[in-house]
N, C-alpha and C. Protein backbone atom coordinates (compact mmCIF):
# COMPACT_ATOMS: atom_id res chain seq x y z
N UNK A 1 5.11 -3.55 63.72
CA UNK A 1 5.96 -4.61 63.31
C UNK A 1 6.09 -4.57 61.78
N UNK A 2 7.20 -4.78 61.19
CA UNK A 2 7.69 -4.63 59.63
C UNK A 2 7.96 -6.00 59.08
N UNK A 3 7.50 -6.35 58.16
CA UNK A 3 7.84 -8.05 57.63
C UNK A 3 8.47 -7.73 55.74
N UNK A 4 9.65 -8.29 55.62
CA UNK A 4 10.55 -7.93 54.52
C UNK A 4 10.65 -9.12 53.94
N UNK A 5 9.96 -9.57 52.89
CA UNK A 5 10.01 -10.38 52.25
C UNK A 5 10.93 -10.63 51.01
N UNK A 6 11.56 -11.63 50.76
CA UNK A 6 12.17 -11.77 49.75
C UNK A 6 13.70 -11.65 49.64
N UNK A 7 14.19 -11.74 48.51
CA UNK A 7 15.77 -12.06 48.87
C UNK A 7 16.98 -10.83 48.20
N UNK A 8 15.41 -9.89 47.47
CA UNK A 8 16.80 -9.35 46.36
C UNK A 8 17.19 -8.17 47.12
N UNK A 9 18.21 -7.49 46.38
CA UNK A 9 18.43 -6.28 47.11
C UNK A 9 17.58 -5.58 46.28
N UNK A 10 17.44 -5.41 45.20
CA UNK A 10 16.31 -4.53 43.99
C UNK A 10 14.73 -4.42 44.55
N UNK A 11 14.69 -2.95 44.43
CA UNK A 11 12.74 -3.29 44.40
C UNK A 11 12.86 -2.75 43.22
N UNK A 12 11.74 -3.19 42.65
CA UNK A 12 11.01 -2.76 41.75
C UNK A 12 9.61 -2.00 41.80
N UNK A 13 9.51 -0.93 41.18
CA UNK A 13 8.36 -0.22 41.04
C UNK A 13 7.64 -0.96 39.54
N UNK A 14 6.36 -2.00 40.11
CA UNK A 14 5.86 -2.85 38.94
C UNK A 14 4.65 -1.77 38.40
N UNK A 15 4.68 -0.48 39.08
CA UNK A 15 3.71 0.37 38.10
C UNK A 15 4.64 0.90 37.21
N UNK A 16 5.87 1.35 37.61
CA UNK A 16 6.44 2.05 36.59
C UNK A 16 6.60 1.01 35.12
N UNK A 17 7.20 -0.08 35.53
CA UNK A 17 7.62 -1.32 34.38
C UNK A 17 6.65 -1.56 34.04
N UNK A 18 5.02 -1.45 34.40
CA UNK A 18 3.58 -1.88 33.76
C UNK A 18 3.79 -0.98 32.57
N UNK A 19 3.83 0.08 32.82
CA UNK A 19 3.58 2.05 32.16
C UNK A 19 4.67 1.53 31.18
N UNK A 20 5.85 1.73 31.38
CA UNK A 20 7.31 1.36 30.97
C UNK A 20 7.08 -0.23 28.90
N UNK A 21 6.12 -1.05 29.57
CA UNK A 21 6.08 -1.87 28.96
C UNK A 21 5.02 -1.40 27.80
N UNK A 22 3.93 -0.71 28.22
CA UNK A 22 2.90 -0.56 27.46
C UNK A 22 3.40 0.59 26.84
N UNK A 23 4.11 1.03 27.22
CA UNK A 23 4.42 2.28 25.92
C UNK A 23 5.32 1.63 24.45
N UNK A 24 6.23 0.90 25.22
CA UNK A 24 7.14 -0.17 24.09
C UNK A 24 6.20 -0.87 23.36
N UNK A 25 5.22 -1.45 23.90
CA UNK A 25 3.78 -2.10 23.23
C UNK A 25 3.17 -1.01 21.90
N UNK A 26 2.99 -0.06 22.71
CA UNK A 26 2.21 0.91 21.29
C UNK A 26 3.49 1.86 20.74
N UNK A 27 4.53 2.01 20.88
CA UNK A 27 5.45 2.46 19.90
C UNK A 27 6.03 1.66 18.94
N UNK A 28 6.10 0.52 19.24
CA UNK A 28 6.18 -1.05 18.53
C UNK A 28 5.33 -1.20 17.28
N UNK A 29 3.85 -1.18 17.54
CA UNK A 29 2.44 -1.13 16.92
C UNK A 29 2.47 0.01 15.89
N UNK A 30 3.25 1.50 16.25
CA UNK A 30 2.82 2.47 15.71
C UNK A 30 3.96 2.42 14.51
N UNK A 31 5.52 2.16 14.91
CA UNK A 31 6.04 1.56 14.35
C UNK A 31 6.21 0.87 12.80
N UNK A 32 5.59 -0.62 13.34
CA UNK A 32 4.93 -1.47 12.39
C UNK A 32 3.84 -1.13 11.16
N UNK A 33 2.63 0.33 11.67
CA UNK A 33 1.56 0.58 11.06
C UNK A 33 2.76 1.48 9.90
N UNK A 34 3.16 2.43 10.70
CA UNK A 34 4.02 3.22 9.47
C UNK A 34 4.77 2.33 8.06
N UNK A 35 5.74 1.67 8.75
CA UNK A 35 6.77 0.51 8.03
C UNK A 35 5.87 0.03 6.91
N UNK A 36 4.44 -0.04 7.24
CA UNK A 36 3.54 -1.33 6.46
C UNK A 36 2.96 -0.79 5.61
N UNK A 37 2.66 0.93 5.96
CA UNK A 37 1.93 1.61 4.85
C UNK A 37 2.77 2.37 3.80
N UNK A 38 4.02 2.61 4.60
CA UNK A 38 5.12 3.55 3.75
C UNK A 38 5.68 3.06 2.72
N UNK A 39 5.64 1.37 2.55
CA UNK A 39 5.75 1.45 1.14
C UNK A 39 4.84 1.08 -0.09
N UNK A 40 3.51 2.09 0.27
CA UNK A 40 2.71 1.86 -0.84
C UNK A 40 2.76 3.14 -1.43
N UNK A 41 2.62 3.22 -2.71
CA UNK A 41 3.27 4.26 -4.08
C UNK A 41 1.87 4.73 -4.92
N UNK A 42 1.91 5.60 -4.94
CA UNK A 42 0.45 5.90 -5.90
C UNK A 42 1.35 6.49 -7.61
N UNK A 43 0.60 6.00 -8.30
CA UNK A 43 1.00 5.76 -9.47
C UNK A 43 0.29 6.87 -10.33
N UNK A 44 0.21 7.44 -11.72
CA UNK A 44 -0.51 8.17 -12.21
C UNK A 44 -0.04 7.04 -13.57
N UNK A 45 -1.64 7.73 -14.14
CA UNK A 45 -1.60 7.13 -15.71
C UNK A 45 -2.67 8.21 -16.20
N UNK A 46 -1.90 8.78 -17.67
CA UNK A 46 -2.63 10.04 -18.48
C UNK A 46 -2.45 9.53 -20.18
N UNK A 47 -3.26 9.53 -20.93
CA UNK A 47 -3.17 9.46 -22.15
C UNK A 47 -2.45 9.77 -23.07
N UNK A 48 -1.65 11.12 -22.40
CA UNK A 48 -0.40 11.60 -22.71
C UNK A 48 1.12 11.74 -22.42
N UNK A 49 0.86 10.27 -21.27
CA UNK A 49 1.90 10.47 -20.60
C UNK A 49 3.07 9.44 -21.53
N UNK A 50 4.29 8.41 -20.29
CA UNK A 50 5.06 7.71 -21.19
C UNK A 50 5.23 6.52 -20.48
N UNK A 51 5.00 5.37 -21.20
CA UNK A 51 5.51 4.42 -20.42
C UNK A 51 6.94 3.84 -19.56
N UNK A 52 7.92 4.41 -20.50
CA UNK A 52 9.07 4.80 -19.40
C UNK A 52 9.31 5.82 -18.42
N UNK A 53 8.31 6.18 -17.65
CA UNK A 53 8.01 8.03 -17.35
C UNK A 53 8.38 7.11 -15.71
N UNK A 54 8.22 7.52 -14.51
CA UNK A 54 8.17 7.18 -13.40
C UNK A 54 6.68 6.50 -12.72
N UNK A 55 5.62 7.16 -13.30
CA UNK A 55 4.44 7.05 -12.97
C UNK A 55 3.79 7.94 -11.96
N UNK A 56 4.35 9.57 -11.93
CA UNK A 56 4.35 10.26 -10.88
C UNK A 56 3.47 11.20 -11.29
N UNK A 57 2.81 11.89 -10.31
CA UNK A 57 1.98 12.85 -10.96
C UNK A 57 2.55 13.57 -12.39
N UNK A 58 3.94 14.13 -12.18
CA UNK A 58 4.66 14.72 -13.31
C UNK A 58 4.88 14.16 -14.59
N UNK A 59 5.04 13.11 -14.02
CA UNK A 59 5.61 12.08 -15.04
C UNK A 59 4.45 10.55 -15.00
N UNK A 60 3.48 10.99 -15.67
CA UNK A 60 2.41 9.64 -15.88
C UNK A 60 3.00 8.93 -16.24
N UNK A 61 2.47 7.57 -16.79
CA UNK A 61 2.63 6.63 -17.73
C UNK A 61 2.17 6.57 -18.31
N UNK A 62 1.70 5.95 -19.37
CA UNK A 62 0.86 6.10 -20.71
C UNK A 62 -0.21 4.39 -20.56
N UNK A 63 -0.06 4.15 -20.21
CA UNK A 63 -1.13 2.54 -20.76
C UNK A 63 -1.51 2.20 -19.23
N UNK A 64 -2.70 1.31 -19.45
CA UNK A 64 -2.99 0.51 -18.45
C UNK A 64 -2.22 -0.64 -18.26
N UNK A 65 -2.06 -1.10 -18.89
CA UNK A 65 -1.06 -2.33 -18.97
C UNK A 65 0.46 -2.24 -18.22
N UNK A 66 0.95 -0.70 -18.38
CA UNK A 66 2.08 -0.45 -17.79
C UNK A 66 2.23 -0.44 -16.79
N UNK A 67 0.36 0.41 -16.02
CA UNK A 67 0.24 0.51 -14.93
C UNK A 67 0.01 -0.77 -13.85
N UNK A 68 -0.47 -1.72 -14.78
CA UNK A 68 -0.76 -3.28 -14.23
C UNK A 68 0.73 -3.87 -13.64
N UNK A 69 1.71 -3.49 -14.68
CA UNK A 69 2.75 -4.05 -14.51
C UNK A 69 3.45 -3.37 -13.50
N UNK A 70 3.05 -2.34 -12.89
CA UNK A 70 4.29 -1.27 -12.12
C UNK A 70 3.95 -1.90 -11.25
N UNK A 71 2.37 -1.93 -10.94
CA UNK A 71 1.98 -1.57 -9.26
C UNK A 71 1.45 -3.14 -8.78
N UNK A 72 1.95 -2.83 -7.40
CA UNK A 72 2.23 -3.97 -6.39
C UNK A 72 1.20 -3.71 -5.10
N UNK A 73 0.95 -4.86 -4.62
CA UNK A 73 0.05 -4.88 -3.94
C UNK A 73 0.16 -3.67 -3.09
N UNK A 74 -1.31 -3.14 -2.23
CA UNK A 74 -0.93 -1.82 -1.76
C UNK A 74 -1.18 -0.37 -2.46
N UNK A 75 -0.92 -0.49 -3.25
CA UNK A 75 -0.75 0.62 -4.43
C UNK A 75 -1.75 1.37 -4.78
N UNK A 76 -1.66 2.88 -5.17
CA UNK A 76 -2.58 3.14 -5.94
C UNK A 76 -2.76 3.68 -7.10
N UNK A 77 -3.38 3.23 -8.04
CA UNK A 77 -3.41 3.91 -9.55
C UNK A 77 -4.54 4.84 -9.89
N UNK A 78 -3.92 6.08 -10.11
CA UNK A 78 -4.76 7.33 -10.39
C UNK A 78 -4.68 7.35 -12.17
N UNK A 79 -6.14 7.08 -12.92
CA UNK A 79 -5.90 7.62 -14.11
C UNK A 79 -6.64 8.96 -14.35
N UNK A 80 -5.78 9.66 -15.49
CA UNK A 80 -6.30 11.25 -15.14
C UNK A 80 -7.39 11.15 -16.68
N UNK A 81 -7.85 12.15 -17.06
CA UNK A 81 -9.07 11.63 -17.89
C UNK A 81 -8.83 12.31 -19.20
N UNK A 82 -9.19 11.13 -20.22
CA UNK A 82 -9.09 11.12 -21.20
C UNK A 82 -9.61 9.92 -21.93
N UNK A 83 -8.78 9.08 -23.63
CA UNK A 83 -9.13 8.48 -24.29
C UNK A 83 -8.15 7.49 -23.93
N UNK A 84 -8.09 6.13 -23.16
CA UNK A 84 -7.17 5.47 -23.34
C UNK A 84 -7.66 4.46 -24.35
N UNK A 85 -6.65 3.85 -25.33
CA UNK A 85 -6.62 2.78 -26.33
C UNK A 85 -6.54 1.66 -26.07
N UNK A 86 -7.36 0.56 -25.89
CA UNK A 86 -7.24 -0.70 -25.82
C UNK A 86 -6.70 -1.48 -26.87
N UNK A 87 -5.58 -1.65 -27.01
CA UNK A 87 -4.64 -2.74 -28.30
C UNK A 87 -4.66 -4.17 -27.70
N UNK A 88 -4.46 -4.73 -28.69
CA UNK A 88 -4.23 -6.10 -28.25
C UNK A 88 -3.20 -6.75 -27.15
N UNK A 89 -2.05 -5.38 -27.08
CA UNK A 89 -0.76 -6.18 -25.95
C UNK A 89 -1.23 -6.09 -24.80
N UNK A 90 -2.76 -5.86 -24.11
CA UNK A 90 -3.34 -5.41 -23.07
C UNK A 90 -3.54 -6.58 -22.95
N UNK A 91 -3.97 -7.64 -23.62
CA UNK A 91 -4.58 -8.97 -23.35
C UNK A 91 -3.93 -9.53 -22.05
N UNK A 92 -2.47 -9.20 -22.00
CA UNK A 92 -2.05 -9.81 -20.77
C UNK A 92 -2.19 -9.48 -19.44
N UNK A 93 -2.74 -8.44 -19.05
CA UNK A 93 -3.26 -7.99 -17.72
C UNK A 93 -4.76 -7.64 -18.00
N UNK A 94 -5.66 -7.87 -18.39
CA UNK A 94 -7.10 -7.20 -18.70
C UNK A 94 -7.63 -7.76 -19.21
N UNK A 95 -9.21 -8.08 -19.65
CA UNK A 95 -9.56 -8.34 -20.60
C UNK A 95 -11.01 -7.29 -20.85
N UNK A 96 -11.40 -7.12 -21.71
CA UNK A 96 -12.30 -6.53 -22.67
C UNK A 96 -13.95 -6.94 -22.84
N UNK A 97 -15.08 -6.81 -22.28
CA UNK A 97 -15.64 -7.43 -22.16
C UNK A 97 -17.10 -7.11 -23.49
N UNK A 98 -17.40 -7.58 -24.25
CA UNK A 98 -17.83 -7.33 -25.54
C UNK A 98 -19.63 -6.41 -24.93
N UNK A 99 -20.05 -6.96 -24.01
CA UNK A 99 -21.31 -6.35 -23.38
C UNK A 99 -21.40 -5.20 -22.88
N UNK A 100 -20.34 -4.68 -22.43
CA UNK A 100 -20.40 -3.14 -21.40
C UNK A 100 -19.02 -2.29 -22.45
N UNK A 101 -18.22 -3.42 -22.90
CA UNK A 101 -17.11 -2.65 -23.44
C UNK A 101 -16.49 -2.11 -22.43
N UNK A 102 -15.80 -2.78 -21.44
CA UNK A 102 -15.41 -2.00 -20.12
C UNK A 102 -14.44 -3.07 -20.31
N UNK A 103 -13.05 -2.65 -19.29
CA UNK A 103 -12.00 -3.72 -19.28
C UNK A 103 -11.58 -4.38 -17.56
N UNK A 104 -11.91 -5.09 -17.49
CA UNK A 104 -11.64 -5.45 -16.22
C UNK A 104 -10.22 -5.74 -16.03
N UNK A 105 -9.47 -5.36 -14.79
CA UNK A 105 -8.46 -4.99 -14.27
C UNK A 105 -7.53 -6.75 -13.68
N UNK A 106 -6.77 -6.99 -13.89
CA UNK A 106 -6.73 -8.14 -13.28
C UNK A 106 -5.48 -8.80 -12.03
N UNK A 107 -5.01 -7.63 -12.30
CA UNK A 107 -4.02 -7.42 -10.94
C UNK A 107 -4.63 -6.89 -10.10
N UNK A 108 -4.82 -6.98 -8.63
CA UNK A 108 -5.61 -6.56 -7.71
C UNK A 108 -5.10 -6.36 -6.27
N UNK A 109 -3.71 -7.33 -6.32
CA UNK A 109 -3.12 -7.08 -5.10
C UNK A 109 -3.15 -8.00 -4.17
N UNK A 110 -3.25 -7.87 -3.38
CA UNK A 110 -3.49 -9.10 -2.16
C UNK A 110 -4.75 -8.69 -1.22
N UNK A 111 -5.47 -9.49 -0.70
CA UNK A 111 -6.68 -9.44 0.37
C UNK A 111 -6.73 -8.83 0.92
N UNK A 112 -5.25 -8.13 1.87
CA UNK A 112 -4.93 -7.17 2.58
C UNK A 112 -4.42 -6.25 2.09
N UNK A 113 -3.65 -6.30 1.15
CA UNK A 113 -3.17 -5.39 0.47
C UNK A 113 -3.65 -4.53 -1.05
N UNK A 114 -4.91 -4.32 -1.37
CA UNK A 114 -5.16 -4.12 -2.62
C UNK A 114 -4.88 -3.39 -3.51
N UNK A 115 -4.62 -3.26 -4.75
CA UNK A 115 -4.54 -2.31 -5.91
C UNK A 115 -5.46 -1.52 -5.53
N UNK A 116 -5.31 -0.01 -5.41
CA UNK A 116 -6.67 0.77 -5.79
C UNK A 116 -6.27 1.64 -7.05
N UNK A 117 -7.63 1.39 -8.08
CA UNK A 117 -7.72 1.90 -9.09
C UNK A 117 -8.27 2.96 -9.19
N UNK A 118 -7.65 4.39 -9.66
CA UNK A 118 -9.76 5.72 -9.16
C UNK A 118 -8.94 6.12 -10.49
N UNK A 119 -10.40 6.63 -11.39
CA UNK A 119 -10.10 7.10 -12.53
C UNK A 119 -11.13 8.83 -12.19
């Protein structure tokens, strides 16, 4: 004996639409991860570089301060090694600390998103 329930003419295969859904689920996800990381920019800063330069490996920038000002949460700032100059127009992103003589950084980014600094 056969019992036919229901009214539609459609069946549905609910394994295929399970499979079907969870792939839209993690292509969605994978998606999103790309979108979120692709626009973070790594920056260069060299002693010899220019502050109107791009900030690219090729083309450094010259100051910390410039680099404070380029980079946005996410970001990362590579300085390459040398003598950088602490002047006074730094005061506005940094300050100078008279005990270690070290300058602390003061743009940082967001919680999730942070500045990374590697010298």
């Amino acid at each position: 004996m056969e019992f036919t329930m229901g009214c539609s003419k459609h069946a549905y295969d609910y394994e295929t639409l399970a499979w079907s859904d969870l792939m839209k689920t993690i292509l969605l996800t994978v998606l999103l991860t790309v979108a979120a990381t692709a626009h973070a920019t790594d920056y260069y800063v060299a002693p010899n570089g220019n502050d109107h330069a791009a900030g690219t490996k090729a083309a450094p920038l010259q100051s910390i301060m410039r680099a404070q000002q380029t980079a946005k949460a996410g970001d990362t700032v590579y300085f390459r090694g040398g003598i950088y100059t602490y002047t006074a127009g730094i005061n506005s992103c940094a300050t100078r600390t008279d005990t270690v003589n070290a300058i602390t950084l003061n743009n940082s980014g967001s919680e999730n998103k942070p500045i990374r600094y590697w010298a």
